[in-house]
Protein backbone atom coordinates (compact mmCIF):
# COMPACT_ATOMS: atom_id res chain seq x y z
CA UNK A 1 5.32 7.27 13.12
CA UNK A 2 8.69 6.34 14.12
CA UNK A 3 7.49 2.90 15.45
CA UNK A 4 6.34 2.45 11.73
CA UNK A 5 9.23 3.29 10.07
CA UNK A 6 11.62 0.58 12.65
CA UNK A 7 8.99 -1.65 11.74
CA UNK A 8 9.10 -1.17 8.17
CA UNK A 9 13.04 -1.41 8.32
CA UNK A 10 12.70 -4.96 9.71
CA UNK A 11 10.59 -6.46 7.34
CA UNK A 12 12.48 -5.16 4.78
CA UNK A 13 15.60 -5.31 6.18
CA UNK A 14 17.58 -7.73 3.51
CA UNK A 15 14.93 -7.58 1.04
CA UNK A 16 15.80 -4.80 -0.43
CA UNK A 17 19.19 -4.11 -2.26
CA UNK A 18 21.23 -1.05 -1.83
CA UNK A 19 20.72 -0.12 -5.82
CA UNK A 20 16.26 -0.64 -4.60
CA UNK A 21 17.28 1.85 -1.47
CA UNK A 22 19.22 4.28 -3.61
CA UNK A 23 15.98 4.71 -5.63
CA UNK A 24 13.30 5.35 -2.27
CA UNK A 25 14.82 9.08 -2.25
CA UNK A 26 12.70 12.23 -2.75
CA UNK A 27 13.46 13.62 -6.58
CA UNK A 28 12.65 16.56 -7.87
CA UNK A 29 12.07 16.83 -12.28
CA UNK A 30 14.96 19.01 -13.82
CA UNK A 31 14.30 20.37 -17.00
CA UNK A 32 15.47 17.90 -19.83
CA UNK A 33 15.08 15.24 -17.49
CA UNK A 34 15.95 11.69 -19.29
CA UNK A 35 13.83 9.69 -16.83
CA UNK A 36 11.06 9.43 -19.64
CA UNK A 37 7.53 8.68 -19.98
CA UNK A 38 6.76 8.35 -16.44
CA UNK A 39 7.66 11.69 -15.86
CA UNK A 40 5.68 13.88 -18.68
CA UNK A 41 3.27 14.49 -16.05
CA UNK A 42 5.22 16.71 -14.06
CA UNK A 43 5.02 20.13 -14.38
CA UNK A 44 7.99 22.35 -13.14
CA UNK A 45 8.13 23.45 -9.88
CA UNK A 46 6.35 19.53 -9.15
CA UNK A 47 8.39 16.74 -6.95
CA UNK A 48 8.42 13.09 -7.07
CA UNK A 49 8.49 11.19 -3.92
CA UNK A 50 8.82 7.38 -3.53
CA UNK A 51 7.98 5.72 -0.59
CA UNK A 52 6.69 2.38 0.85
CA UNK A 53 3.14 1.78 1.46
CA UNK A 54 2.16 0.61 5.29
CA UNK A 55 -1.24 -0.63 4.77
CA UNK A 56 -3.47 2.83 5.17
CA UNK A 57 -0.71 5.21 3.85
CA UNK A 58 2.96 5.88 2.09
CA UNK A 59 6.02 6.64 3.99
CA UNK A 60 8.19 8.53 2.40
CA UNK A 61 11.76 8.46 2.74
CA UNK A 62 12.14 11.14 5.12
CA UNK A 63 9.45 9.27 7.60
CA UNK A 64 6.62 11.41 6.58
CA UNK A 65 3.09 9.91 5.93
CA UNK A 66 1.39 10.75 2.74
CA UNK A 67 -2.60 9.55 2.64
CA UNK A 68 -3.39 6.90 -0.43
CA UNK A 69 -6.84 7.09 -1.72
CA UNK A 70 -8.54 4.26 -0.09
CA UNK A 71 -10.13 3.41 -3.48
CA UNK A 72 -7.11 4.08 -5.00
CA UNK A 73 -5.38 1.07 -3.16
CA UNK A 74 -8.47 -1.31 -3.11
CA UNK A 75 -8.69 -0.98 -6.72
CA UNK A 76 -5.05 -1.52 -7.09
CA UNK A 77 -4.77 -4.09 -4.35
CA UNK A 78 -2.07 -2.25 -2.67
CA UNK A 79 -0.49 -4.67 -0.50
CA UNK A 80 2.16 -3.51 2.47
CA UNK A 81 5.45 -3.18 1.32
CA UNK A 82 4.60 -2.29 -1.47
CA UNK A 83 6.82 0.83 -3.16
CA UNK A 84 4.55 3.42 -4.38
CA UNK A 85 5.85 7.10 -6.18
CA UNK A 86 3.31 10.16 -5.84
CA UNK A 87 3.83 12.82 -7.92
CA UNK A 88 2.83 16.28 -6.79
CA UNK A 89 2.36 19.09 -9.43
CA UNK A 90 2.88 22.53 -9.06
CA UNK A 91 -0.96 22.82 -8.63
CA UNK A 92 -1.11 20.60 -5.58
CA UNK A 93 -2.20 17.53 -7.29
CA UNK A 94 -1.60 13.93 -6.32
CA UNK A 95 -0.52 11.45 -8.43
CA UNK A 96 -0.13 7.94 -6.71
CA UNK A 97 1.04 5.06 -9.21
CA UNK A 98 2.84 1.78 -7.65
CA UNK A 99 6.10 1.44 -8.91
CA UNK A 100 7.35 -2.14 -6.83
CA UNK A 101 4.87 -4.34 -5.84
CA UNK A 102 6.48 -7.26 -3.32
CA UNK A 103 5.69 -10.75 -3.64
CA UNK A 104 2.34 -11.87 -2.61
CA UNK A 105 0.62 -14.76 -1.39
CA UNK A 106 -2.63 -15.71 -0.83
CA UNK A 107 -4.80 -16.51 1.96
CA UNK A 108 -8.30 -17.54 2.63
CA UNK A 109 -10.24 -16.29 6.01
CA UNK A 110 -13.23 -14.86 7.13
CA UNK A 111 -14.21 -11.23 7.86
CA UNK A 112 -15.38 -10.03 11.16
CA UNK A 113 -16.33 -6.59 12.07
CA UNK A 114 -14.40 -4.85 14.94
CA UNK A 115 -15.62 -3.38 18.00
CA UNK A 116 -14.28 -0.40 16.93
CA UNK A 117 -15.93 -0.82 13.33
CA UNK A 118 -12.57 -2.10 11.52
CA UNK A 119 -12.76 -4.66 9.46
CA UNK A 120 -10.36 -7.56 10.31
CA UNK A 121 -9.85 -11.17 8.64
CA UNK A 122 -8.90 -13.56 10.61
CA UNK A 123 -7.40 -16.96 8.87
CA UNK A 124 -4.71 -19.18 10.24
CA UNK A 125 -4.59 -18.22 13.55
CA UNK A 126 -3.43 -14.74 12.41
CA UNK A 127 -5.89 -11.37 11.88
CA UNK A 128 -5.24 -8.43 9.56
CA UNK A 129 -6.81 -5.36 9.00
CA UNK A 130 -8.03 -4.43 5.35
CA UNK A 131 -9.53 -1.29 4.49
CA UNK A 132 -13.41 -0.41 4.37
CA UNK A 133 -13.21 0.54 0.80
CA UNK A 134 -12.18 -3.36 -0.50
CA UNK A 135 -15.02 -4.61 1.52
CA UNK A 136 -17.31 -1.64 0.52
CA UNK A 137 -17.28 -2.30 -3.04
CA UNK A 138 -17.83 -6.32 -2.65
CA UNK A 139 -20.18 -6.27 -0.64
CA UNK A 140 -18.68 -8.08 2.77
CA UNK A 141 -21.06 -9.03 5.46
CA UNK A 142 -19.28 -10.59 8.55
CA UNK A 143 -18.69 -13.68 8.40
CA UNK A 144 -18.04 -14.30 4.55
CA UNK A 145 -15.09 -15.77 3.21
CA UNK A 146 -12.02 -13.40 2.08
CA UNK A 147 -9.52 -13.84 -0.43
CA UNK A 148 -6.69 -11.65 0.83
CA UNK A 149 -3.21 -10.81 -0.52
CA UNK A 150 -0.64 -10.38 1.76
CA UNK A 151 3.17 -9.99 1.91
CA UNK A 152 5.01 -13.29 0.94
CA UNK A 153 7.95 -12.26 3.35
CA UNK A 154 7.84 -11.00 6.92
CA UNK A 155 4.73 -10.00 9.19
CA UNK A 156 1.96 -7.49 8.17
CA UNK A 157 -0.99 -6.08 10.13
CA UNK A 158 -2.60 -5.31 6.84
CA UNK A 159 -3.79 -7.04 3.52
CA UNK A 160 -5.60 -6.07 0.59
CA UNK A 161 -8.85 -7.88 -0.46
CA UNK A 162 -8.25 -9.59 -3.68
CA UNK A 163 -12.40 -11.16 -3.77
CA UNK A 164 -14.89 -11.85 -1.43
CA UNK A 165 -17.38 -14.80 -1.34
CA UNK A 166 -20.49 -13.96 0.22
CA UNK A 167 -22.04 -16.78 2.86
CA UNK A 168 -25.15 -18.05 1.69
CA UNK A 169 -28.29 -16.65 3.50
């Protein structure tokens, strides 16, 4: 976990600005809170918690992992790096919503199955890992072509799947 967190530091080390880092803190609502819309779904006795998302998962600011709904960041093309805020109500309900997406790019490669039953896309010489769910719900086979979003700035073992092109059979 700690390896992840050093590793998230680089990458974003310069990207993002002091006023960004101020705002990655764990909150908690306060009656007559001003902070607005975003926040009429907390209930009292809820917290808010901001963190950045690592590919599989958010870390929140205190280095804890928080599990993302793997549909929940297909759907949403959650890229890493990206800042996400849960919201957890007094009932024990999570709330994900992405609050800072980074810059993306994309990039074109093929998918390939792992040994270990991951799916990877490899394009450029590079691989990255993209989750199940993305693939699931196009329909990937190995060897069809990926359209994959990925992090314009620094490196990333993961990237969301923006469309898939099936191979001919």
């Amino acid at each position: 976990m700690k390896e992840n967190n050093d590793k998230l530091l680089k990458i974003f080390a310069g990207l993002i600005t002091s006023e960004e880092e101020a705002r990655i803190t764990i909150s908690q609502q306060a009656e007559g809170s001003d902070r607005g819309e975003e926040d009429s779904e907390m209930e009292p006795g809820g917290k808010i918690i901001e963190g950045v998302f690592d590919g599989e998962n958010m870390i929140g600011p205190d280095g804890k992992q928080y599990s993302v709904p793997a549909n929940y960041a297909s759907k949403s093309k959650l890229v890493e790096g990206d800042i996400l805020k849960l919201i957890i109500t007094a009932r024990g309900v999570f709330i994900y919503k992405q609050i800072g997406p980074i810059e993306r790019l994309r990039q074109v490669g093929v998918l390939e199955k792992g040994s270990d039953g991951n799916f990877l896309v490899s394009a450029e010489g590079r691989k990255w890992r993209v989750l199940p769910a993305s693939v699931t719900f196009f329909k990937g086979n190995a060897g069809d072509e990926v359209v994959l979003l990925i992090p314009k700035t620094g490196e990333s073992q993961w990237a969301a799947v923006e469309n898939i092109i099936r191979k001919k059979e």
